[in-house]
Protein backbone atom coordinates (compact mmCIF):
# COMPACT_ATOMS: atom_id res chain seq x y z
CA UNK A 1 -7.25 -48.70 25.38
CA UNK A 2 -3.75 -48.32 24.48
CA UNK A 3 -2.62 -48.29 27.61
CA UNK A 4 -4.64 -51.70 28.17
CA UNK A 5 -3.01 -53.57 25.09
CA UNK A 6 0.08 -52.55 26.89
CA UNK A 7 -0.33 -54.38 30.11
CA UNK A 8 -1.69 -57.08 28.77
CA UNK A 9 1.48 -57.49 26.38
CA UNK A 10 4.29 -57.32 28.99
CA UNK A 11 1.85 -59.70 31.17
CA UNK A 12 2.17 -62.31 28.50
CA UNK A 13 5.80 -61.89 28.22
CA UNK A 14 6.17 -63.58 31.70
CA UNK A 15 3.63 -65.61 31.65
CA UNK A 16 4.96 -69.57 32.03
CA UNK A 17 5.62 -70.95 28.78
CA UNK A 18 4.59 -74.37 27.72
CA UNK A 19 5.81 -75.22 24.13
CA UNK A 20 6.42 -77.63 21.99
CA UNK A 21 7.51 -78.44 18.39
CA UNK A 22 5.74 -80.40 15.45
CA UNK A 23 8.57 -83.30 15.85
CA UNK A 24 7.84 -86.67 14.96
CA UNK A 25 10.55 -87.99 16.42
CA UNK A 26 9.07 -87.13 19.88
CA UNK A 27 5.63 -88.57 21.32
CA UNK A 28 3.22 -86.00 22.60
CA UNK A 29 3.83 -85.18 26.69
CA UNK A 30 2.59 -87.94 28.83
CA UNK A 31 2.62 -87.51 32.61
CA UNK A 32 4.05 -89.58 35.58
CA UNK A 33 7.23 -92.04 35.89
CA UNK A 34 7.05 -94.93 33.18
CA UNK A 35 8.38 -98.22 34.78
CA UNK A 36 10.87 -99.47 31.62
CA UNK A 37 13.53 -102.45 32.05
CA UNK A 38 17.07 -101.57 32.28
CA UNK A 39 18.40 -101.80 28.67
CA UNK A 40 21.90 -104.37 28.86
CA UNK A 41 25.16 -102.20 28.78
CA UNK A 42 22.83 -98.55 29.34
CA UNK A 43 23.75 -96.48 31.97
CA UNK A 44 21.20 -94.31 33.58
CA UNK A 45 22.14 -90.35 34.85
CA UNK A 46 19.38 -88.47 36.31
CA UNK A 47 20.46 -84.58 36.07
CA UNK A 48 19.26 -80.74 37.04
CA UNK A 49 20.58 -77.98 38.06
CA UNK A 50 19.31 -74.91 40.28
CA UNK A 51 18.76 -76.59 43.16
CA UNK A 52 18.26 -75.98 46.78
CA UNK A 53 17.41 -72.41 47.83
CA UNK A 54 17.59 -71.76 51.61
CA UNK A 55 15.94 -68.80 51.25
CA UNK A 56 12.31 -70.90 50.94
CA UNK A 57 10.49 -73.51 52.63
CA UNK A 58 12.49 -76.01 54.89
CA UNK A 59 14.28 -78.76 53.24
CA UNK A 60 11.46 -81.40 53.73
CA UNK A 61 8.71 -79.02 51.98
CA UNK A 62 10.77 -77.94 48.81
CA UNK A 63 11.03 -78.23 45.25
CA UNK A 64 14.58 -79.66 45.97
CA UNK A 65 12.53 -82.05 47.79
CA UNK A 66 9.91 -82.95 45.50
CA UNK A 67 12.96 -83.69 42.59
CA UNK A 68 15.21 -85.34 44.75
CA UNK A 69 12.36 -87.86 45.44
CA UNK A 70 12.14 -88.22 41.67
CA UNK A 71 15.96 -89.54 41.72
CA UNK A 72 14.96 -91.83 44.65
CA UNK A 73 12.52 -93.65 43.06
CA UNK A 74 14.84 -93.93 39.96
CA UNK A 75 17.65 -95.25 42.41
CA UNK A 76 15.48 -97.77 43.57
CA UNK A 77 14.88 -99.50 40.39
CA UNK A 78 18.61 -99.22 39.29
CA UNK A 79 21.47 -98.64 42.01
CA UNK A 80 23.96 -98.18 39.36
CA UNK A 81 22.29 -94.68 38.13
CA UNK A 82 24.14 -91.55 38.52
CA UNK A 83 23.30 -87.91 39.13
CA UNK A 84 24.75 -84.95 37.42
CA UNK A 85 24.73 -81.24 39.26
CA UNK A 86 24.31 -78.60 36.88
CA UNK A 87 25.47 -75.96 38.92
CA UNK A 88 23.68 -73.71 41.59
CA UNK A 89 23.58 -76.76 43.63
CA UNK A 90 22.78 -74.15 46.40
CA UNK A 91 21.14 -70.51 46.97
CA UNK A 92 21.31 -67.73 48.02
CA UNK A 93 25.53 -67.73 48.27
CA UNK A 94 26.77 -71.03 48.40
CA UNK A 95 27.87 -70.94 52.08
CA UNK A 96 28.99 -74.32 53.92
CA UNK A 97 25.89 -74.25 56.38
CA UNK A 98 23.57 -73.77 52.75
CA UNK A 99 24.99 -77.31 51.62
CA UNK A 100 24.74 -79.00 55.57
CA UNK A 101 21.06 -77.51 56.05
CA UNK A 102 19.60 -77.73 52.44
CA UNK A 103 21.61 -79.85 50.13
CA UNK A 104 22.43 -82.41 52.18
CA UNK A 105 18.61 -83.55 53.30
CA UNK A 106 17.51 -83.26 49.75
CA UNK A 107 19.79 -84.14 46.84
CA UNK A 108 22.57 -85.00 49.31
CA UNK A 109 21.24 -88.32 49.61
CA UNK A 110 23.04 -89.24 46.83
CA UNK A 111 26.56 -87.54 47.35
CA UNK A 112 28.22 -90.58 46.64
CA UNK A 113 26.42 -91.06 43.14
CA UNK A 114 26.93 -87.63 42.33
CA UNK A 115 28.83 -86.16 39.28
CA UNK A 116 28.43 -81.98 40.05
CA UNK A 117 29.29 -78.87 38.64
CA UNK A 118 29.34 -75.10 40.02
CA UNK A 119 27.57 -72.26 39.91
CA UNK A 120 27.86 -68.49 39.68
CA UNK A 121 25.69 -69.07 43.12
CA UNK A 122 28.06 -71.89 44.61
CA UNK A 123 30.50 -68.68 43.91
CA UNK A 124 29.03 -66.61 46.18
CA UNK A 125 31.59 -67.25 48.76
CA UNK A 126 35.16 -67.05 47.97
CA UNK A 127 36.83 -69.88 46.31
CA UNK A 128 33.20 -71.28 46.15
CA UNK A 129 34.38 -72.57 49.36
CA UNK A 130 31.06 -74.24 50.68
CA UNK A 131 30.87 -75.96 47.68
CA UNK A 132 34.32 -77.31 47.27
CA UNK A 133 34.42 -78.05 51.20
CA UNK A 134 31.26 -80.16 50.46
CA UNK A 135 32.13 -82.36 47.44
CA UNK A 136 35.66 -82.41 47.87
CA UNK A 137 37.25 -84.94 45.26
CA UNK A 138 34.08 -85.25 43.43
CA UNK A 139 34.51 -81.68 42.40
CA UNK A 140 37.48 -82.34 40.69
CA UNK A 141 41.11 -82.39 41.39
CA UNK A 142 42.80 -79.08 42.86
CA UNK A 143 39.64 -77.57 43.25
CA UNK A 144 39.22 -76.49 39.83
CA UNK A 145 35.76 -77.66 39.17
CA UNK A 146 36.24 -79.75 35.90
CA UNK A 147 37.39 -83.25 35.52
CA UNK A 148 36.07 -86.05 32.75
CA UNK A 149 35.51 -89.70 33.42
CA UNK A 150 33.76 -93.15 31.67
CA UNK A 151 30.70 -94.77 32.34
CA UNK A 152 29.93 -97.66 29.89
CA UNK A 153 30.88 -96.40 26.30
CA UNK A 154 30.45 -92.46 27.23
CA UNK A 155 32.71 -90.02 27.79
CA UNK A 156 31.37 -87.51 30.41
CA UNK A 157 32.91 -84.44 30.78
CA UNK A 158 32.29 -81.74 33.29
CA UNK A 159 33.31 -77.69 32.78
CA UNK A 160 33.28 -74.77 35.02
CA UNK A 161 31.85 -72.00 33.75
CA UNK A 162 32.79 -69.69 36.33
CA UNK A 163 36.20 -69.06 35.62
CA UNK A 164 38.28 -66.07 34.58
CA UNK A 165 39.89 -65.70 30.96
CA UNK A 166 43.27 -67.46 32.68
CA UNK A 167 41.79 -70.30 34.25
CA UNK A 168 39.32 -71.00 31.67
CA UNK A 169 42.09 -70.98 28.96
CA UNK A 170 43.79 -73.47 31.15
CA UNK A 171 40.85 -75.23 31.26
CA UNK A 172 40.21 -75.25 27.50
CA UNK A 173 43.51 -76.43 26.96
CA UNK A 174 42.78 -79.89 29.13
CA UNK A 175 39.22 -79.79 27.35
CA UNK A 176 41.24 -80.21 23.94
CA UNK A 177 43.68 -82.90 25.08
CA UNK A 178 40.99 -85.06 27.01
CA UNK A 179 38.44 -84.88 23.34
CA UNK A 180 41.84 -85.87 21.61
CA UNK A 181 42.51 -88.91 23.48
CA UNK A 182 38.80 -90.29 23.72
CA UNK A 183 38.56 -93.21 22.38
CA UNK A 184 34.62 -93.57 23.51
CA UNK A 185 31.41 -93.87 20.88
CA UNK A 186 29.62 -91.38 22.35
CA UNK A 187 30.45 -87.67 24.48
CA UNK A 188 28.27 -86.01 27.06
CA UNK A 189 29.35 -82.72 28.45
CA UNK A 190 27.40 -80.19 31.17
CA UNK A 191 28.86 -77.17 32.60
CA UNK A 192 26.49 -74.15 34.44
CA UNK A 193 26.34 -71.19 31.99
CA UNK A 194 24.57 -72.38 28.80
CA UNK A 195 26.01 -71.67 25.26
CA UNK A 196 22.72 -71.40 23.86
CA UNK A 197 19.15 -70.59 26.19
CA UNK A 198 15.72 -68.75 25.32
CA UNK A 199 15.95 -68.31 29.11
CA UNK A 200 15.96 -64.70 31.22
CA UNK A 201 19.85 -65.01 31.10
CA UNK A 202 20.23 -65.70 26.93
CA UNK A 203 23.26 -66.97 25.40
CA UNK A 204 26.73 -67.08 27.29
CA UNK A 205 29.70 -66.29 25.38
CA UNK A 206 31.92 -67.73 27.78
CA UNK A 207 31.68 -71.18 26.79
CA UNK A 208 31.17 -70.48 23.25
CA UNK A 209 35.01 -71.93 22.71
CA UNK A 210 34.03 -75.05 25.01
CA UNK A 211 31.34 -75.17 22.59
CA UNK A 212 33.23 -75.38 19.47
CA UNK A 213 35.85 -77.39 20.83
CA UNK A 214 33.17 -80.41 21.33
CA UNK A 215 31.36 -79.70 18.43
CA UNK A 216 34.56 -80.25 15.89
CA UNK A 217 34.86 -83.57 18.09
CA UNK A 218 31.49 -84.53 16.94
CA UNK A 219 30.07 -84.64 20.63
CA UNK A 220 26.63 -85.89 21.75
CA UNK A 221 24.92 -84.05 24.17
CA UNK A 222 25.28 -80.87 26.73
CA UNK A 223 23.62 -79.93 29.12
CA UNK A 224 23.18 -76.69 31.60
CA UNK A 225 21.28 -75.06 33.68
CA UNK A 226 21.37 -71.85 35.06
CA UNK A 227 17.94 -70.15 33.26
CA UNK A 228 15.15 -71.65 35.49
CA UNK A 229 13.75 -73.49 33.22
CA UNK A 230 13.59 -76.41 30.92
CA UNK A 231 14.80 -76.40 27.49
CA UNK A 232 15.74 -78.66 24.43
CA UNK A 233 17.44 -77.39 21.35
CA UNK A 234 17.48 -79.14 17.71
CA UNK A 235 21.45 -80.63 17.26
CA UNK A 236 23.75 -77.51 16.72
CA UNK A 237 26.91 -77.28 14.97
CA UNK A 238 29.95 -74.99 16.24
CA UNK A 239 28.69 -71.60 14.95
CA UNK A 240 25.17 -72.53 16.80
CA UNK A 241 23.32 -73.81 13.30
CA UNK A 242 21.11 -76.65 13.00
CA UNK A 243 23.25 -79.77 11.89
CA UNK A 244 20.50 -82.56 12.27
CA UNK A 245 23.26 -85.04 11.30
CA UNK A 246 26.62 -83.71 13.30
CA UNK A 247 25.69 -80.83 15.74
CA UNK A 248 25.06 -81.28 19.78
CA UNK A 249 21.81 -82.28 20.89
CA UNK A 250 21.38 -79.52 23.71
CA UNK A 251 19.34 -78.87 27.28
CA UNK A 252 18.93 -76.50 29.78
CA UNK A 253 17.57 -77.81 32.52
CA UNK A 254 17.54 -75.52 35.62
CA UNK A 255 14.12 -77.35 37.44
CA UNK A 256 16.20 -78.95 39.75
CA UNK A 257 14.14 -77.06 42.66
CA UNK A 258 14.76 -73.00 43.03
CA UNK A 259 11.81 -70.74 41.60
CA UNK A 260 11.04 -71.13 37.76
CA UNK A 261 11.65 -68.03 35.65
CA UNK A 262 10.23 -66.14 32.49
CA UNK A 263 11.47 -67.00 29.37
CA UNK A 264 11.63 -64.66 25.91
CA UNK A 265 11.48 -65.90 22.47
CA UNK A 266 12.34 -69.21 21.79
CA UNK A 267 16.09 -69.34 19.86
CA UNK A 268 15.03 -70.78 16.24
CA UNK A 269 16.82 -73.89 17.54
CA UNK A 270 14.15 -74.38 19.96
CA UNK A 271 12.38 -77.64 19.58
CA UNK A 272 10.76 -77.96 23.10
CA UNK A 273 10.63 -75.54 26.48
CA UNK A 274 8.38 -75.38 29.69
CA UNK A 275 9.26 -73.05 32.24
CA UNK A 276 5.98 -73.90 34.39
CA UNK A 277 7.33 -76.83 36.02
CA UNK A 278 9.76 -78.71 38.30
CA UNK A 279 11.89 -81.82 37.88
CA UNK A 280 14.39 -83.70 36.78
CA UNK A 281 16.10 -85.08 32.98
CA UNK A 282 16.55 -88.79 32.78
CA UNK A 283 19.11 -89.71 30.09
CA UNK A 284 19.60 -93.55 29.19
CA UNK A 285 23.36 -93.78 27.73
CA UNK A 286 23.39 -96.57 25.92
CA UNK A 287 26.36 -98.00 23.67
CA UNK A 288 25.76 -96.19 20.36
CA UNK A 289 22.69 -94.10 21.49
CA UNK A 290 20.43 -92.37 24.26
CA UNK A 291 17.00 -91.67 25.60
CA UNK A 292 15.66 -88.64 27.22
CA UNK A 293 12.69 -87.96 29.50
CA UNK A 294 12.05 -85.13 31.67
CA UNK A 295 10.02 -86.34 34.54
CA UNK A 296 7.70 -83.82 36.31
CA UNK A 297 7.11 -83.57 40.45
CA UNK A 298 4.42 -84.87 41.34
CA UNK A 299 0.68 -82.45 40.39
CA UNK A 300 3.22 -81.05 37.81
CA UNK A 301 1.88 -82.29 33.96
CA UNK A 302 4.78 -81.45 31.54
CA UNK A 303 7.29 -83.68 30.12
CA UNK A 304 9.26 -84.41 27.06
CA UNK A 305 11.03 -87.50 25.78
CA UNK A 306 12.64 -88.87 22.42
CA UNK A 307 16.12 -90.32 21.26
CA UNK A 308 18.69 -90.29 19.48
CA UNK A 309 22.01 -91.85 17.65
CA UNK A 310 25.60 -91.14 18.91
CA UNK A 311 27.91 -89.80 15.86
């Protein structure tokens, strides 16, 4: 009997998780893509991470697939969106022929809309050459994998999280001058590794100083992927404590098409987290707030939406 209990226990433990919190603030999961008019001045960014694994199905027949076709239909209602990478953009090692034969079919589509960031995965070869050799100035300058840019009153910012203690200092030290020159309402930043997850991988300390650097700054939103699976956190101040008024409104989102995996006990942070479903997070940036939905593939049920006010 023991023995039974057991089993049944550690079964549980990776079981797909489906939970939400009692938030008010957020409507109860509805399914499907709700046709909204563009709000004047918004701009719309349509982002994931975990992407296209060559080790599965063909490209046509994929999860990569099934969310890039997500983005499409997005595209077709407003040209103007854009779509963020959140690393992993390919599997199993990030090699040139991974991004020709299964990134490029799928989310490749929309290279030229594309804002990405890499991987431990897009790291797999050297230099993350196939993934440098593939986005080229989009990457960043000097192939260094971070770079920051406007779009409507947002500043977007995108970090590597792959780098060693010499480049990343490097890295922080640009982080610091581009928050101290922003003259923007509202900051969005996404990088790979996430500060903060309830996902197989946890916490990563390596952008914890990334972390506090935007939180001082009174940032918006980051987001991350990397844990295969979806996740939203309550707004978090630099030490990682709920700050309802100034902390980071945070989300993993690595859905963007490789295989979903288990998550552990949600952080006490935690206000929402699925990791029994594909897709993709739609963020309307508007000029002194946002909107978030994450939209399901298609025979997939789970999604999550609410708002919220820039500092």
């Amino acid at each position: 009997m023991r023995f039974s209990i057991l089993v049944l226990s550690i079964a549980a433990l990776f079981a797909p998780v489906v939970m939400a919190a009692d938030n008010t603030s957020n409507p109860a999961p509805k399914t499907g893509i709700k046709k909204t008019p563009q709000k004047a001045g918004s701009v719309t960014i349509y982002a994931a991470g975990d992407i296209a694994d060559c080790r599965k199905k063909a490209p046509a027949d994929s999860m990569a697939a099934a969310t890039a076709e997500l983005i499409a239909a997005g595209l077709e209602k407003d040209s103007t969106a854009r779509v963020i990478t959140l690393g992993d953009n390919t599997y199993p090692v990030g090699k040139p022929e991974e991004f020709t034969r299964c990134y490029e079919p799928t989310w490749g589509r929309f290279k030229d809309k594309t804002l990405p960031s890499p991987g431990n995965h897009d790291y797999g070869m050297p230099k993350g050459l196939g993934y440098y050799n593939y986005f080229g100035d989009l990457a960043g300058p000097e192939r260094r994998g971070y770079y920051a840019l406007q779009l409507g009153k947002w500043q977007i910012i995108s970090l590597n999280s792959n780098l060693d203690k010499v480049q990343m200092q490097v890295q922080l030290n640009w982080l610091k001058e581009e928050l101290s020159s922003n003259k923007k309402n509202c900051t969005l930043a996404f990088w790979h590794h996430p500060a903060y997850s309830s996902g197989g991988h946890g916490n990563n300390d390596i952008m914890q100083e990334a972390w506090k650097m935007l939180a001082e700054t009174k940032a918006d939103i980051v987001l991350s992927g990397h844990d295969h699976d979806y996740e939203r956190f309550a707004p978090l101040d630099a030490n990682g404590d709920r700050d309802d008024k100034n902390g980071m409104r945070s989300f993993v989102v690595g859905t963007g098409g490789a295989k979903l995996t288990p998550m552990f006990l949600p952080k006490g942070a935690t206000e929402i987290r699925d990791n029994s479903t594909n897709g993709v997070l739609k963020l309307s940036l508007q000029d002194k707030s946002y909107e978030w939905e994450f939209l399901p593939v298609p025979g997939q049920n789970f999604t999550d939406k609410g708002k919220g006010i820039c500092h």
